[in-house]
PDB file of N, CA and C in Angstrom:
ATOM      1  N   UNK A   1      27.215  11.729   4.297  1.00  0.00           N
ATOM      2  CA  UNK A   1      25.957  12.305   4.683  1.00  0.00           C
ATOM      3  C   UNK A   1      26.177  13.131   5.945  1.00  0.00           C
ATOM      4  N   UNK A   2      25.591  14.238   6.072  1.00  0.00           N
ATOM      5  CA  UNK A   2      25.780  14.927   7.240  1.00  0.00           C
ATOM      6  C   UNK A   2      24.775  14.973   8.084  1.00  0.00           C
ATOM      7  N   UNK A   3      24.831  15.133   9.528  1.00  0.00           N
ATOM      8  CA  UNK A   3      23.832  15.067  10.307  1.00  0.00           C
ATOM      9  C   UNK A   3      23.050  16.210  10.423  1.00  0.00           C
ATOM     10  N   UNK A   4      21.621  15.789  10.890  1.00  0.00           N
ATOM     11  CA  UNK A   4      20.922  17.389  10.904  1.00  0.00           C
ATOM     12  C   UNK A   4      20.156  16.816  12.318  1.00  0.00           C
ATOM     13  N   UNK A   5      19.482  18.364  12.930  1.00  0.00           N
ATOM     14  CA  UNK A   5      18.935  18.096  14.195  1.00  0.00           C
ATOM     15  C   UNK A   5      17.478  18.594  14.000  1.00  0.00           C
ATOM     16  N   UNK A   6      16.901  17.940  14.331  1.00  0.00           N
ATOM     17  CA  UNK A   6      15.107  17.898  14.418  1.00  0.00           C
ATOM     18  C   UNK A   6      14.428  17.639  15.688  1.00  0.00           C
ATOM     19  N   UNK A   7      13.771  18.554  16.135  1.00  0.00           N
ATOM     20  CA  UNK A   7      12.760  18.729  17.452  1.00  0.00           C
ATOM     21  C   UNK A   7      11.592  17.837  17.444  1.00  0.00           C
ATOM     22  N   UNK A   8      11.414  16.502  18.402  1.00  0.00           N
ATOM     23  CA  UNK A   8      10.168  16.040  18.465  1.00  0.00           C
ATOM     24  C   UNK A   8       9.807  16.083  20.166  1.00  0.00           C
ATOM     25  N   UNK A   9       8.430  15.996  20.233  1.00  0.00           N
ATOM     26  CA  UNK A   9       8.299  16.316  21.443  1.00  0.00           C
ATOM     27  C   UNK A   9       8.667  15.028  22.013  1.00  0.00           C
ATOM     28  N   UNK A  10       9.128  15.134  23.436  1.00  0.00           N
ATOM     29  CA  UNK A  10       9.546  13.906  24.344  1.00  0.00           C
ATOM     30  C   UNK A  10       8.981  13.245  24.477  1.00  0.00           C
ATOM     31  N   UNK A  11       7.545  12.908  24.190  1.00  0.00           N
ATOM     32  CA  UNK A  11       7.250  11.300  24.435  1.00  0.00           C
ATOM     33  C   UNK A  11       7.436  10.844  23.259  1.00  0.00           C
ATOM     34  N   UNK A  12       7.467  11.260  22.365  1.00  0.00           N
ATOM     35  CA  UNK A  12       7.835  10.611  20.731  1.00  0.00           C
ATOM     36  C   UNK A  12       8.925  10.121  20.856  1.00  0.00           C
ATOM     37  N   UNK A  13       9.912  11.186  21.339  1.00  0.00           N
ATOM     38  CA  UNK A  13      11.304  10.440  21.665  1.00  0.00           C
ATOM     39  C   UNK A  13      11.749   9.718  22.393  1.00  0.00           C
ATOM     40  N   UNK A  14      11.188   9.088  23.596  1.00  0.00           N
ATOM     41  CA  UNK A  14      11.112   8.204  24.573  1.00  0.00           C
ATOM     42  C   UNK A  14      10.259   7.371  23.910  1.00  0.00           C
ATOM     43  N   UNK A  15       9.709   7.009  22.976  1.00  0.00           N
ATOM     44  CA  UNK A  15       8.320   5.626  22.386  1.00  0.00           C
ATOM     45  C   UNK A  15       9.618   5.696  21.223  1.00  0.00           C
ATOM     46  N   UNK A  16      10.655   6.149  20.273  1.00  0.00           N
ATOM     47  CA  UNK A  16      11.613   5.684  19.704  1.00  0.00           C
ATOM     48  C   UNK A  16      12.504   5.349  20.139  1.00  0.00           C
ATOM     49  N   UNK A  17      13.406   5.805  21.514  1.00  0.00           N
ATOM     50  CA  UNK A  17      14.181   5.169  21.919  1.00  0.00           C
ATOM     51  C   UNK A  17      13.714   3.837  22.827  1.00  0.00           C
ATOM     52  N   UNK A  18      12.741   4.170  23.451  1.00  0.00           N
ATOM     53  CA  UNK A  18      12.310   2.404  23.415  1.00  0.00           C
ATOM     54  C   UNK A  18      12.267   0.922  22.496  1.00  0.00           C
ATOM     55  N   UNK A  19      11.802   1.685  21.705  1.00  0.00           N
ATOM     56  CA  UNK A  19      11.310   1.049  20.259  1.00  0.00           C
ATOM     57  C   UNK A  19      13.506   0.225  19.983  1.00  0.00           C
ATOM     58  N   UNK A  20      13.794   1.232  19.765  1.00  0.00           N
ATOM     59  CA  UNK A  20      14.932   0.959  19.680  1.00  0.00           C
ATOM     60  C   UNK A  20      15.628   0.312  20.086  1.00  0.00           C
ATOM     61  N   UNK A  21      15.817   0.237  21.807  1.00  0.00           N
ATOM     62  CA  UNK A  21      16.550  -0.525  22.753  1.00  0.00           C
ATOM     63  C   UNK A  21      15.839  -1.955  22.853  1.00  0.00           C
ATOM     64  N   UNK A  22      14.392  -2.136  22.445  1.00  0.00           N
ATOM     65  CA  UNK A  22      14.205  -3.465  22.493  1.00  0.00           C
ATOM     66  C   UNK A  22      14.351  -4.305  22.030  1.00  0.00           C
ATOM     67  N   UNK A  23      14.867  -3.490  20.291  1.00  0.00           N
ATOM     68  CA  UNK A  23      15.167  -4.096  18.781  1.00  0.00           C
ATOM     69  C   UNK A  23      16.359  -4.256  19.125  1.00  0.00           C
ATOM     70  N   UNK A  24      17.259  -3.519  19.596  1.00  0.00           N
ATOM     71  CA  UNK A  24      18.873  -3.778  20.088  1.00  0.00           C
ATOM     72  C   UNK A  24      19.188  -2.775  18.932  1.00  0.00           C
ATOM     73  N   UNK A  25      18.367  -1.739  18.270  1.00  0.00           N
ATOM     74  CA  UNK A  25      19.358  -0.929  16.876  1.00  0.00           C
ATOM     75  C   UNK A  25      19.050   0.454  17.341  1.00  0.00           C
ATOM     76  N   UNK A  26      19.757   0.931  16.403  1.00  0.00           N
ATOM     77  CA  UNK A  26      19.769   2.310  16.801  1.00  0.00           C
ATOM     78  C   UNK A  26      18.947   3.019  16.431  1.00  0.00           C
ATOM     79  N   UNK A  27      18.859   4.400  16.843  1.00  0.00           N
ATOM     80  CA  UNK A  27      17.258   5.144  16.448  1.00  0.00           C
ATOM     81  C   UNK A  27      17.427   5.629  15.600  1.00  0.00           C
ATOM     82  N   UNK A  28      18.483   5.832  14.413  1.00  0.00           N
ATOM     83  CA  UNK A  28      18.285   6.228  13.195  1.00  0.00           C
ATOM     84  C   UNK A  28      17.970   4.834  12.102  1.00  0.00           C
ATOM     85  N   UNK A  29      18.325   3.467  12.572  1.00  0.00           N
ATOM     86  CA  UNK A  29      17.860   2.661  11.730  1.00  0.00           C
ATOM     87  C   UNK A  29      16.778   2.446  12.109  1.00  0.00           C
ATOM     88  N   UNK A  30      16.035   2.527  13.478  1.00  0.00           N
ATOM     89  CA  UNK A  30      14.450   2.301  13.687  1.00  0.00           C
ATOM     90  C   UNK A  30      13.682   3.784  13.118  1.00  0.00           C
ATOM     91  N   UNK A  31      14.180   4.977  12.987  1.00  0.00           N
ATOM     92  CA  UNK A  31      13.436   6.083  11.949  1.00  0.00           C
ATOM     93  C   UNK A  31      13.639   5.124  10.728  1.00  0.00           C
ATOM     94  N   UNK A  32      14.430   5.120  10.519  1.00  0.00           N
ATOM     95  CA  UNK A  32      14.531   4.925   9.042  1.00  0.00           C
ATOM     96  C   UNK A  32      13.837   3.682   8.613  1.00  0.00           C
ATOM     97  N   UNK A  33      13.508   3.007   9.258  1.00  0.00           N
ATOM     98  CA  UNK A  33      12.680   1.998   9.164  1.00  0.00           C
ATOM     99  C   UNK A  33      10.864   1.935   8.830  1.00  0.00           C
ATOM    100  N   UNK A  34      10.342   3.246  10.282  1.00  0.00           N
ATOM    101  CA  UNK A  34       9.751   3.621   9.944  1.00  0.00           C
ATOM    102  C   UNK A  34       8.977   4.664   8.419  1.00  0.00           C
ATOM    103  N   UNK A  35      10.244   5.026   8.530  1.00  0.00           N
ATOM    104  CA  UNK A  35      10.037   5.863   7.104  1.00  0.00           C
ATOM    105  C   UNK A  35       9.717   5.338   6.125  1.00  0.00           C
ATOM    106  N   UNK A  36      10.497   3.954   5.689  1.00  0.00           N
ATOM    107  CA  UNK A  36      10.873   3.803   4.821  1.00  0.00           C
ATOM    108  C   UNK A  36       9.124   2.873   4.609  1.00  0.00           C
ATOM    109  N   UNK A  37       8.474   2.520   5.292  1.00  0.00           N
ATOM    110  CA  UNK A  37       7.318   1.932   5.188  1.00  0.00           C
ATOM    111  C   UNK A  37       6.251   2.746   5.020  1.00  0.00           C
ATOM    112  N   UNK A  38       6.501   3.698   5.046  1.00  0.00           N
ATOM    113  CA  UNK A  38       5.267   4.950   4.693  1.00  0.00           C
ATOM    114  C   UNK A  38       5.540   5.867   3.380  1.00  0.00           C
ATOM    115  N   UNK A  39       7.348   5.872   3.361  1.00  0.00           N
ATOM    116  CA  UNK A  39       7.146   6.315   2.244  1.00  0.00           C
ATOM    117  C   UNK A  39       8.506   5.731   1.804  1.00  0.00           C
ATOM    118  N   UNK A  40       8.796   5.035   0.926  1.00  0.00           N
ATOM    119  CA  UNK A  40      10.037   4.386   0.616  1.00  0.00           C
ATOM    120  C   UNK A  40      11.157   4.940   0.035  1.00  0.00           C
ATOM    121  N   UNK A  41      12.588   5.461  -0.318  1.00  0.00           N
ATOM    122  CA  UNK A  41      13.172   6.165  -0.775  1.00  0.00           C
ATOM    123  C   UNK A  41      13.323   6.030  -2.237  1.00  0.00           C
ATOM    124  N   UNK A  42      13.297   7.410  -2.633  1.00  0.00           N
ATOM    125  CA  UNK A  42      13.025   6.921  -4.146  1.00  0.00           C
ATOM    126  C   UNK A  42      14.362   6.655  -4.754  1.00  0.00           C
ATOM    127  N   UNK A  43      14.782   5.156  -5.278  1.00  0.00           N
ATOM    128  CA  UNK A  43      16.007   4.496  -5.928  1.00  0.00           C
ATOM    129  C   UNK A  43      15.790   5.282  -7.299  1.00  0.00           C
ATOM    130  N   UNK A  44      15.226   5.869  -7.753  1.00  0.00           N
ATOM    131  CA  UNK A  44      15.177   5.959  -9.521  1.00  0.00           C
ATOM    132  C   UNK A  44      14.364   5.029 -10.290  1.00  0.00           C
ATOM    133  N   UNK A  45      13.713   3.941  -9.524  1.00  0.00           N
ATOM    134  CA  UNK A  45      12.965   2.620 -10.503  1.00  0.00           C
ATOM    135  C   UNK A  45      11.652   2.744  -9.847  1.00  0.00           C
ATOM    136  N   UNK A  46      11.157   3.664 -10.121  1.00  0.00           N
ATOM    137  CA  UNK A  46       9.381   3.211  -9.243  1.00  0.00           C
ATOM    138  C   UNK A  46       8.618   2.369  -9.973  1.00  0.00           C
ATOM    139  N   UNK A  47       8.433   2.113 -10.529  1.00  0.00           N
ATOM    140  CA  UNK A  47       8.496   0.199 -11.452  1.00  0.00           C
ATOM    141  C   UNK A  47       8.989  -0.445 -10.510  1.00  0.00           C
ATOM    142  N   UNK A  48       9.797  -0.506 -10.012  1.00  0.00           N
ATOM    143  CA  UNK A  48      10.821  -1.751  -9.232  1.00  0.00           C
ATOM    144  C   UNK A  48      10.246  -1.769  -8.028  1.00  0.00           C
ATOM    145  N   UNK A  49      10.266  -0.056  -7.371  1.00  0.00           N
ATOM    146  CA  UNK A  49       9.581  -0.108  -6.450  1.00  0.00           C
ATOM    147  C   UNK A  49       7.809  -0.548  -5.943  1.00  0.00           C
ATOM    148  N   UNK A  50       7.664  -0.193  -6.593  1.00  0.00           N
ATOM    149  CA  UNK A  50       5.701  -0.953  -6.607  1.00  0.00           C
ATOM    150  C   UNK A  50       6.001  -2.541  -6.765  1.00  0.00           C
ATOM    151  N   UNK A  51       6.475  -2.953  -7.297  1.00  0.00           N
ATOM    152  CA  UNK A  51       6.701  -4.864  -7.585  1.00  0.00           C
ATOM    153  C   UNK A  51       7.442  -5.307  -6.311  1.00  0.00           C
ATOM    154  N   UNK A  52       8.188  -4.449  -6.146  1.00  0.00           N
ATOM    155  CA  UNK A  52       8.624  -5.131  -4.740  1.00  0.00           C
ATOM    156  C   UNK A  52       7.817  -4.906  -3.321  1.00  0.00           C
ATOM    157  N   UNK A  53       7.153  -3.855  -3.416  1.00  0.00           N
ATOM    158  CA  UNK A  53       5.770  -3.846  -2.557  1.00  0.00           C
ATOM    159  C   UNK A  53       4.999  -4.745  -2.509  1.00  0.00           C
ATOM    160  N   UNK A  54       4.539  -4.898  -3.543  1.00  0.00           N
ATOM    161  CA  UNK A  54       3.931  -5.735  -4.200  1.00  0.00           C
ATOM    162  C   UNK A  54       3.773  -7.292  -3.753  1.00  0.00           C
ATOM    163  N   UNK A  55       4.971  -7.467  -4.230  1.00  0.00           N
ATOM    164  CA  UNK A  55       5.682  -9.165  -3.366  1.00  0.00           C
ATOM    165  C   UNK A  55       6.052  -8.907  -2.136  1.00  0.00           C
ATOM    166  N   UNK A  56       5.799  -7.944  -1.278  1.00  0.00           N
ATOM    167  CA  UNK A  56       5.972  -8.172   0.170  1.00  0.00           C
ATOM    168  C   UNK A  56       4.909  -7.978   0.412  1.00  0.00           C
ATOM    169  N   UNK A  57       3.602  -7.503   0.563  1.00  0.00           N
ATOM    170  CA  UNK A  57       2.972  -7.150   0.743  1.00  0.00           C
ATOM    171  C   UNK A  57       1.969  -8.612   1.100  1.00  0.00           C
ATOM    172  N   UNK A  58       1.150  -9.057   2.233  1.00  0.00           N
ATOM    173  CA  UNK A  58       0.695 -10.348   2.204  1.00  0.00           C
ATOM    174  C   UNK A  58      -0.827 -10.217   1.443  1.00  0.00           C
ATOM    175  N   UNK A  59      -0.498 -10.734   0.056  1.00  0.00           N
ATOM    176  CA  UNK A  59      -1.487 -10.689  -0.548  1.00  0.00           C
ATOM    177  C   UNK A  59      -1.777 -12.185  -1.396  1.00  0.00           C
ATOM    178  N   UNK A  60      -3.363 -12.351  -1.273  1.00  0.00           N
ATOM    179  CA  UNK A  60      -3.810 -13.756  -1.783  1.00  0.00           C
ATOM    180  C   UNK A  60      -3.495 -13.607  -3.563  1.00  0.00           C
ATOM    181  N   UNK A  61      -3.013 -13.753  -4.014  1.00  0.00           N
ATOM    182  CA  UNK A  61      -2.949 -13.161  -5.662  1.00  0.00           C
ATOM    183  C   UNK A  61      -3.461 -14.486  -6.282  1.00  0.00           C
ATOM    184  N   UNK A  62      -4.397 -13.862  -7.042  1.00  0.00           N
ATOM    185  CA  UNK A  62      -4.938 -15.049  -8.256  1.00  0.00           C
ATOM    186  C   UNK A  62      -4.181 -14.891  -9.420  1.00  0.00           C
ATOM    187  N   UNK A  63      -3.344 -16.613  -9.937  1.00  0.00           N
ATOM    188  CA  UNK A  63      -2.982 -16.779 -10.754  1.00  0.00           C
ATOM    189  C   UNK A  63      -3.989 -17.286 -12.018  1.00  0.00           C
ATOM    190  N   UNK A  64      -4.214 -16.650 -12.708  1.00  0.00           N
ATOM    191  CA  UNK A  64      -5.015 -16.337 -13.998  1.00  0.00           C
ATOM    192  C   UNK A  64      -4.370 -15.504 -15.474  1.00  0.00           C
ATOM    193  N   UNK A  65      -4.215 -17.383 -16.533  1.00  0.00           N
ATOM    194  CA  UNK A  65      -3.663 -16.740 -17.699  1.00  0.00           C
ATOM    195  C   UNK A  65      -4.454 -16.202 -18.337  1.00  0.00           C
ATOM    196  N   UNK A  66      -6.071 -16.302 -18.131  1.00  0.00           N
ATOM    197  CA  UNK A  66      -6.730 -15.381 -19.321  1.00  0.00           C
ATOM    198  C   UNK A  66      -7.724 -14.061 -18.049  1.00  0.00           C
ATOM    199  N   UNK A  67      -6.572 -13.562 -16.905  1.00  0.00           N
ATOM    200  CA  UNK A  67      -6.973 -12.309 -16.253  1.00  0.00           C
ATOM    201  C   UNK A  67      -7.911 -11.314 -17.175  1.00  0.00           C
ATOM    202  N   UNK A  68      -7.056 -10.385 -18.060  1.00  0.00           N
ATOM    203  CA  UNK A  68      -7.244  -9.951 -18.745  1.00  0.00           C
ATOM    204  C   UNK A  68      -9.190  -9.924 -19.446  1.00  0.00           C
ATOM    205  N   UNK A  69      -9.445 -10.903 -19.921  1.00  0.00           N
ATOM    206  CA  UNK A  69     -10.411 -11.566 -20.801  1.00  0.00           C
ATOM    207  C   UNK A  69     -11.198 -11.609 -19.392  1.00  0.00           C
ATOM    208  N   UNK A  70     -10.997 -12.739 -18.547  1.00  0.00           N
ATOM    209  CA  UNK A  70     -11.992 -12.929 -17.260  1.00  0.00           C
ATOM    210  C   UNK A  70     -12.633 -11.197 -16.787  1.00  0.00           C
ATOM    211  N   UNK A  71     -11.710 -10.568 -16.755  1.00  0.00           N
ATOM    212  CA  UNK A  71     -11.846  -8.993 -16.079  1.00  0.00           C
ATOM    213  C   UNK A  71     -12.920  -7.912 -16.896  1.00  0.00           C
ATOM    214  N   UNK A  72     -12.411  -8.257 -17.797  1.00  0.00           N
ATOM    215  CA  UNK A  72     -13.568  -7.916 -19.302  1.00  0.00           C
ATOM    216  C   UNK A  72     -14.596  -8.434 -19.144  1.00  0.00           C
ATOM    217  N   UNK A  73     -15.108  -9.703 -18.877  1.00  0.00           N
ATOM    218  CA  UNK A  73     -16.428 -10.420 -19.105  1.00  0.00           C
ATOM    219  C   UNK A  73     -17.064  -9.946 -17.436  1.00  0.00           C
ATOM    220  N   UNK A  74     -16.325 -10.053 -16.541  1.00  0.00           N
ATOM    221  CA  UNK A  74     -17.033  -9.904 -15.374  1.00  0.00           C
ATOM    222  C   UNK A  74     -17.483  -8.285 -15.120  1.00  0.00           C
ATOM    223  N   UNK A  75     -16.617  -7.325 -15.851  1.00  0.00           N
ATOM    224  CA  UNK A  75     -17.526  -6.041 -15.771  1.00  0.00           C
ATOM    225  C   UNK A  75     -18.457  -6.116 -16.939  1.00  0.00           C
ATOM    226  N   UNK A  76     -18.699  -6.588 -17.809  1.00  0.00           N
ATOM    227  CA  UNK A  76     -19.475  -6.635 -19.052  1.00  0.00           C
ATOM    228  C   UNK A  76     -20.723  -7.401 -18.293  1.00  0.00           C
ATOM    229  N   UNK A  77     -20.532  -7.934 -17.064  1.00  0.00           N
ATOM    230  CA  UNK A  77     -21.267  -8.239 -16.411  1.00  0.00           C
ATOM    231  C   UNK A  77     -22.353  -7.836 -15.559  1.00  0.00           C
ATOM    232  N   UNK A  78     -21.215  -7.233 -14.847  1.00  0.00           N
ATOM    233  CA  UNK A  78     -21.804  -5.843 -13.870  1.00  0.00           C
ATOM    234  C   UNK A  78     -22.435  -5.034 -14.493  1.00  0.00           C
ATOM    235  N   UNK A  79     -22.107  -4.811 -15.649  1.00  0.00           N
ATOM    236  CA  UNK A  79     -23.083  -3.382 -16.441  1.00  0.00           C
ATOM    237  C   UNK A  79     -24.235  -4.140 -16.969  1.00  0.00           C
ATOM    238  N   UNK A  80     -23.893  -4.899 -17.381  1.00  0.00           N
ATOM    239  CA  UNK A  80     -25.774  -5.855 -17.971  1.00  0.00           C
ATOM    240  C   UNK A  80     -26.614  -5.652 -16.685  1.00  0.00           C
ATOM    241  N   UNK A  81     -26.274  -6.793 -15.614  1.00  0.00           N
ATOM    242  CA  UNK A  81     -26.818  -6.807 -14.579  1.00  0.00           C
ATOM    243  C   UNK A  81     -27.394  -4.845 -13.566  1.00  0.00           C
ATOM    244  N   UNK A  82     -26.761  -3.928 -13.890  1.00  0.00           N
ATOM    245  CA  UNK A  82     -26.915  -2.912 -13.241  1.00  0.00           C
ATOM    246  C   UNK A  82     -27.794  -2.129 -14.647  1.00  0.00           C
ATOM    247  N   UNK A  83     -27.751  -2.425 -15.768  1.00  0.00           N
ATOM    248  CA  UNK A  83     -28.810  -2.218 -16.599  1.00  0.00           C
ATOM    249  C   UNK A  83     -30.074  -2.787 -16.534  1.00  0.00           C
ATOM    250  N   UNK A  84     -30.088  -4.179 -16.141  1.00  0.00           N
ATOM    251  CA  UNK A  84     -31.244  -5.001 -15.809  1.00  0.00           C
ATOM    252  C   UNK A  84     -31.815  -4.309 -14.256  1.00  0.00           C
ATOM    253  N   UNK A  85     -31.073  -3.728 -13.618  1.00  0.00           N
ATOM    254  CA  UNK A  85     -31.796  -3.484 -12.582  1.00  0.00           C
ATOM    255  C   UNK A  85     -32.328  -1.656 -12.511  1.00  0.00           C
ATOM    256  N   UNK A  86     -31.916  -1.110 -13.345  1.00  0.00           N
ATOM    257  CA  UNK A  86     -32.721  -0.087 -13.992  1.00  0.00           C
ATOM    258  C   UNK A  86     -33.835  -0.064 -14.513  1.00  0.00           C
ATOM    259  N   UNK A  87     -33.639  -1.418 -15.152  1.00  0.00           N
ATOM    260  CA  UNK A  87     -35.093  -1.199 -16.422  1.00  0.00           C
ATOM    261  C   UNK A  87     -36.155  -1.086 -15.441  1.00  0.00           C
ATOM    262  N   UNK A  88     -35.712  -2.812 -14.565  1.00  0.00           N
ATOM    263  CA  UNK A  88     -36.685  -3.110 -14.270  1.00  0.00           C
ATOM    264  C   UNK A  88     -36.908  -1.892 -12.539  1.00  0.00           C
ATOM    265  N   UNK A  89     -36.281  -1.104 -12.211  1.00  0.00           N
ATOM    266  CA  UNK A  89     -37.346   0.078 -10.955  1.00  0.00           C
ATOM    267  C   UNK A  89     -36.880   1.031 -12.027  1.00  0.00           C
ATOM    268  N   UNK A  90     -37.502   1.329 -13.066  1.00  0.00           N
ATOM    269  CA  UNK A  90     -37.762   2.350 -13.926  1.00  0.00           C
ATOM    270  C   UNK A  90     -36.532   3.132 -14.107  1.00  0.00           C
ATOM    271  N   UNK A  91     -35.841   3.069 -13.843  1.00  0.00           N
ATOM    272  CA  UNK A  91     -34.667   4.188 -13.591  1.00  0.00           C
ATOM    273  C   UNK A  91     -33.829   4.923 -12.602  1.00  0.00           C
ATOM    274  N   UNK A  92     -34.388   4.518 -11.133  1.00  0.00           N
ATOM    275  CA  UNK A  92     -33.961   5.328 -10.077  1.00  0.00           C
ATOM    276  C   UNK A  92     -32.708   4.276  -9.128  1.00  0.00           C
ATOM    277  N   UNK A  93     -32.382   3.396 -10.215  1.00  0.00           N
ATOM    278  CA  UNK A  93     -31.395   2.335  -9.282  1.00  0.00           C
ATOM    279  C   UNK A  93     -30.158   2.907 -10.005  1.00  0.00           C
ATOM    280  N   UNK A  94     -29.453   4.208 -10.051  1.00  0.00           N
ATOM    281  CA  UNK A  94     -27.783   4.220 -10.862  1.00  0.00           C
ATOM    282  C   UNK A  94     -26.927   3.628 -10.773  1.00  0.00           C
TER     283      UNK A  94
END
């Protein structure tokens, strides 16, 4: 890989080399760090990539074998209920 040179203004570069010296790494693994959390490098598997987001990501996940079916009935829900509330103020509730 070859190196390239890029202009940021000096306090950017003084708030990364800080950033850096406190982590003890260097400022291309603290860019690259940053980067890589905003936009991740693309390996060829963006499948792989979203799932592994995914599982890092701190999320409460509901385990549910009939998701699917539950997800169906609860908007089949929402639309009754948001039909019922049409009828009944004549029409002006969308």
């Amino acid at each position: 890989m070859t190196d390239r040179t890029i202009t940021l203004r000096s306090d950017l570069v003084e708030r990364l080399e800080t950033l850096a010296e406190r982590q003890g790494r260097s400022l291309d693994d603290v860019f690259s760090e940053l980067l890589n959390t905003y936009a991740p490098a693309a390996s060829g598997h963006w499948a792989l990539t979203v799932a592994e987001g995914m599982e890092a990501a701190d999320i409460d996940w509901i385990d549910d074998d009939d998701a699917s079916l539950n997800s169906r009935a609860y908007f089949q829900q929402h639309l009754r209920e948001k039909w019922e509330r049409m009828q009944s103020s004549g029409g002006g509730d969308a």
